[in-house]
N, C-alpha and C. Protein backbone atom coordinates (compact mmCIF):
# COMPACT_ATOMS: atom_id res chain seq x y z
N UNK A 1 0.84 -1.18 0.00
CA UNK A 1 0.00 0.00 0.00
C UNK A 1 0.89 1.24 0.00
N UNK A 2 0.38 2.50 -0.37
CA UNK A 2 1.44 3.49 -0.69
C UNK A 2 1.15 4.53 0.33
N UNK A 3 2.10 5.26 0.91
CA UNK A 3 1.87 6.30 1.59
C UNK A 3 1.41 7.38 1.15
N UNK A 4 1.16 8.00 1.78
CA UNK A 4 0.66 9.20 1.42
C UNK A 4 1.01 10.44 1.77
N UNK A 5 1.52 11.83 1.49
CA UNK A 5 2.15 12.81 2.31
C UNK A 5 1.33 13.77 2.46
N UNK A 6 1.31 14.04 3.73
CA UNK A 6 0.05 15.13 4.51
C UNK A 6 0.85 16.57 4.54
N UNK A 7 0.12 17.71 4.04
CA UNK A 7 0.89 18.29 4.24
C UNK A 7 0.05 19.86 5.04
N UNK A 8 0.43 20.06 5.95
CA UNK A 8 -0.30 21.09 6.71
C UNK A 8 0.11 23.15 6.40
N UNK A 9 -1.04 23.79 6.57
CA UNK A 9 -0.69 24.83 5.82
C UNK A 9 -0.03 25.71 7.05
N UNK A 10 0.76 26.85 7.15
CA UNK A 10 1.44 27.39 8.35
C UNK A 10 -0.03 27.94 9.54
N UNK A 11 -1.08 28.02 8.54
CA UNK A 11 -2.13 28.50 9.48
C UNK A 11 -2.61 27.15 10.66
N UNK A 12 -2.93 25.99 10.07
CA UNK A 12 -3.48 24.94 10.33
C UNK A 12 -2.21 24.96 11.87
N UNK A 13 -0.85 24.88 11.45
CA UNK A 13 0.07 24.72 12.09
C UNK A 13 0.05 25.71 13.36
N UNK A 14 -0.20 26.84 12.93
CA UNK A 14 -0.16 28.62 14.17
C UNK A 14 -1.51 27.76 14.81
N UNK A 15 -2.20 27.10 14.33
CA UNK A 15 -3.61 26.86 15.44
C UNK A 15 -3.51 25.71 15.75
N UNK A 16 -3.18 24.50 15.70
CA UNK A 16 -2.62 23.40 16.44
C UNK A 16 -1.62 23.69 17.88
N UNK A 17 -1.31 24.92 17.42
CA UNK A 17 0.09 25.63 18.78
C UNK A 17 -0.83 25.84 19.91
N UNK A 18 -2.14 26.38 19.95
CA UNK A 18 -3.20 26.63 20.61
C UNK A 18 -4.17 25.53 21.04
N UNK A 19 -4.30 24.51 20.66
CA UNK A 19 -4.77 23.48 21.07
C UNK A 19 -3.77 22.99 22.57
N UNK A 20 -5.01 23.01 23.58
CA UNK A 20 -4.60 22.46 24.79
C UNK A 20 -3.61 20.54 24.54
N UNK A 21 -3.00 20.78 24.73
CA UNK A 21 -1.69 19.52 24.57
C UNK A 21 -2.34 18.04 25.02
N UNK A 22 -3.81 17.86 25.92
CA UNK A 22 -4.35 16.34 26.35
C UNK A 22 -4.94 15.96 24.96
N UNK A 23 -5.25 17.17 23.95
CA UNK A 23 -6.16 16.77 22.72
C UNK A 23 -5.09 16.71 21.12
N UNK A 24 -3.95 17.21 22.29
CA UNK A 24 -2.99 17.94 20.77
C UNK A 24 -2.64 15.77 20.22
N UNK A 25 -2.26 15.19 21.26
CA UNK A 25 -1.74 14.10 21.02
C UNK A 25 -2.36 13.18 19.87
N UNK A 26 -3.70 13.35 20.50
CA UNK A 26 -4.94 12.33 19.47
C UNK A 26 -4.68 13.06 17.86
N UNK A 27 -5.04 14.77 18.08
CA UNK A 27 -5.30 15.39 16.72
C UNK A 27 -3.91 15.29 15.87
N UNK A 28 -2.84 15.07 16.39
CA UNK A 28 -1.59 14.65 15.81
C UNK A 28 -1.41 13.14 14.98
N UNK A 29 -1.90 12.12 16.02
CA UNK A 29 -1.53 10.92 15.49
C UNK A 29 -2.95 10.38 14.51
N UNK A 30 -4.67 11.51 14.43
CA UNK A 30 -5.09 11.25 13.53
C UNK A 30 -4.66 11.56 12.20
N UNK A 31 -3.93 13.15 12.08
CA UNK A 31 -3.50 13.38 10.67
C UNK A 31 -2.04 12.18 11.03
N UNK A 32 -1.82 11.74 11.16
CA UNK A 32 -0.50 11.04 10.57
C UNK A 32 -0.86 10.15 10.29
N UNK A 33 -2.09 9.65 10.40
CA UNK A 33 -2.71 8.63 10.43
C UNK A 33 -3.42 8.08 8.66
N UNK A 34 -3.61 9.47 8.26
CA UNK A 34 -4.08 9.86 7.21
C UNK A 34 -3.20 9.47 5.57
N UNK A 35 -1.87 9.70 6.40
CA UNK A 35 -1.02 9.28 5.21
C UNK A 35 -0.88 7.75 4.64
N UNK A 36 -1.44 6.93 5.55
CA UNK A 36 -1.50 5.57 5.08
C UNK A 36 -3.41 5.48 4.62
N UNK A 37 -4.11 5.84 5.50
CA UNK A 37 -5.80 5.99 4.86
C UNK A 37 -6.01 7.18 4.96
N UNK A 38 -6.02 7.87 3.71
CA UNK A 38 -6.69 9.57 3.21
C UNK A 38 -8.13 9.81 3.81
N UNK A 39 -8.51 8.28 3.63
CA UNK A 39 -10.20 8.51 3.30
C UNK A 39 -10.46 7.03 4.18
N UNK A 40 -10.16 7.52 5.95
CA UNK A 40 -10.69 6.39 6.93
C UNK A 40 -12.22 5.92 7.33
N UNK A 41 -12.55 5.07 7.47
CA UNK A 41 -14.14 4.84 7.52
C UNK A 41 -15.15 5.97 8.25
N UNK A 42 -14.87 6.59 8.63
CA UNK A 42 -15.48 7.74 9.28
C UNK A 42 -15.71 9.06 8.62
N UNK A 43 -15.23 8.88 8.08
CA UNK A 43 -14.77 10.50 6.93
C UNK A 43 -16.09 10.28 6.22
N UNK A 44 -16.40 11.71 5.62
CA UNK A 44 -17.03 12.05 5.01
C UNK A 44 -16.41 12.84 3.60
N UNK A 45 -17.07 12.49 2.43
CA UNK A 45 -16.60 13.16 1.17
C UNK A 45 -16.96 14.46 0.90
């Protein structure tokens, strides 16, 4: 299966800095998550 490269914009990035750090962990390892399934069963098109 092929990876995939995620790539985040500097804004997305300046507002992740602001996310309290107990939620930063999850919202981190879902986009990395992304690069192997773009489009995980939950997603919407």
């Amino acid at each position: 299966m092929a990876l995939y490269k995620v790539e985040l914009k500097k804004s997305v990035e300046k507002d992740l800095r602001k996310i309290d750090s107990k939620f930063l962990a999850k919202i981190v390892i879902a986009i990395q998550n992304l690069s192997e399934d773009p489009r995980p069963a939950n997603s919407k098109l």
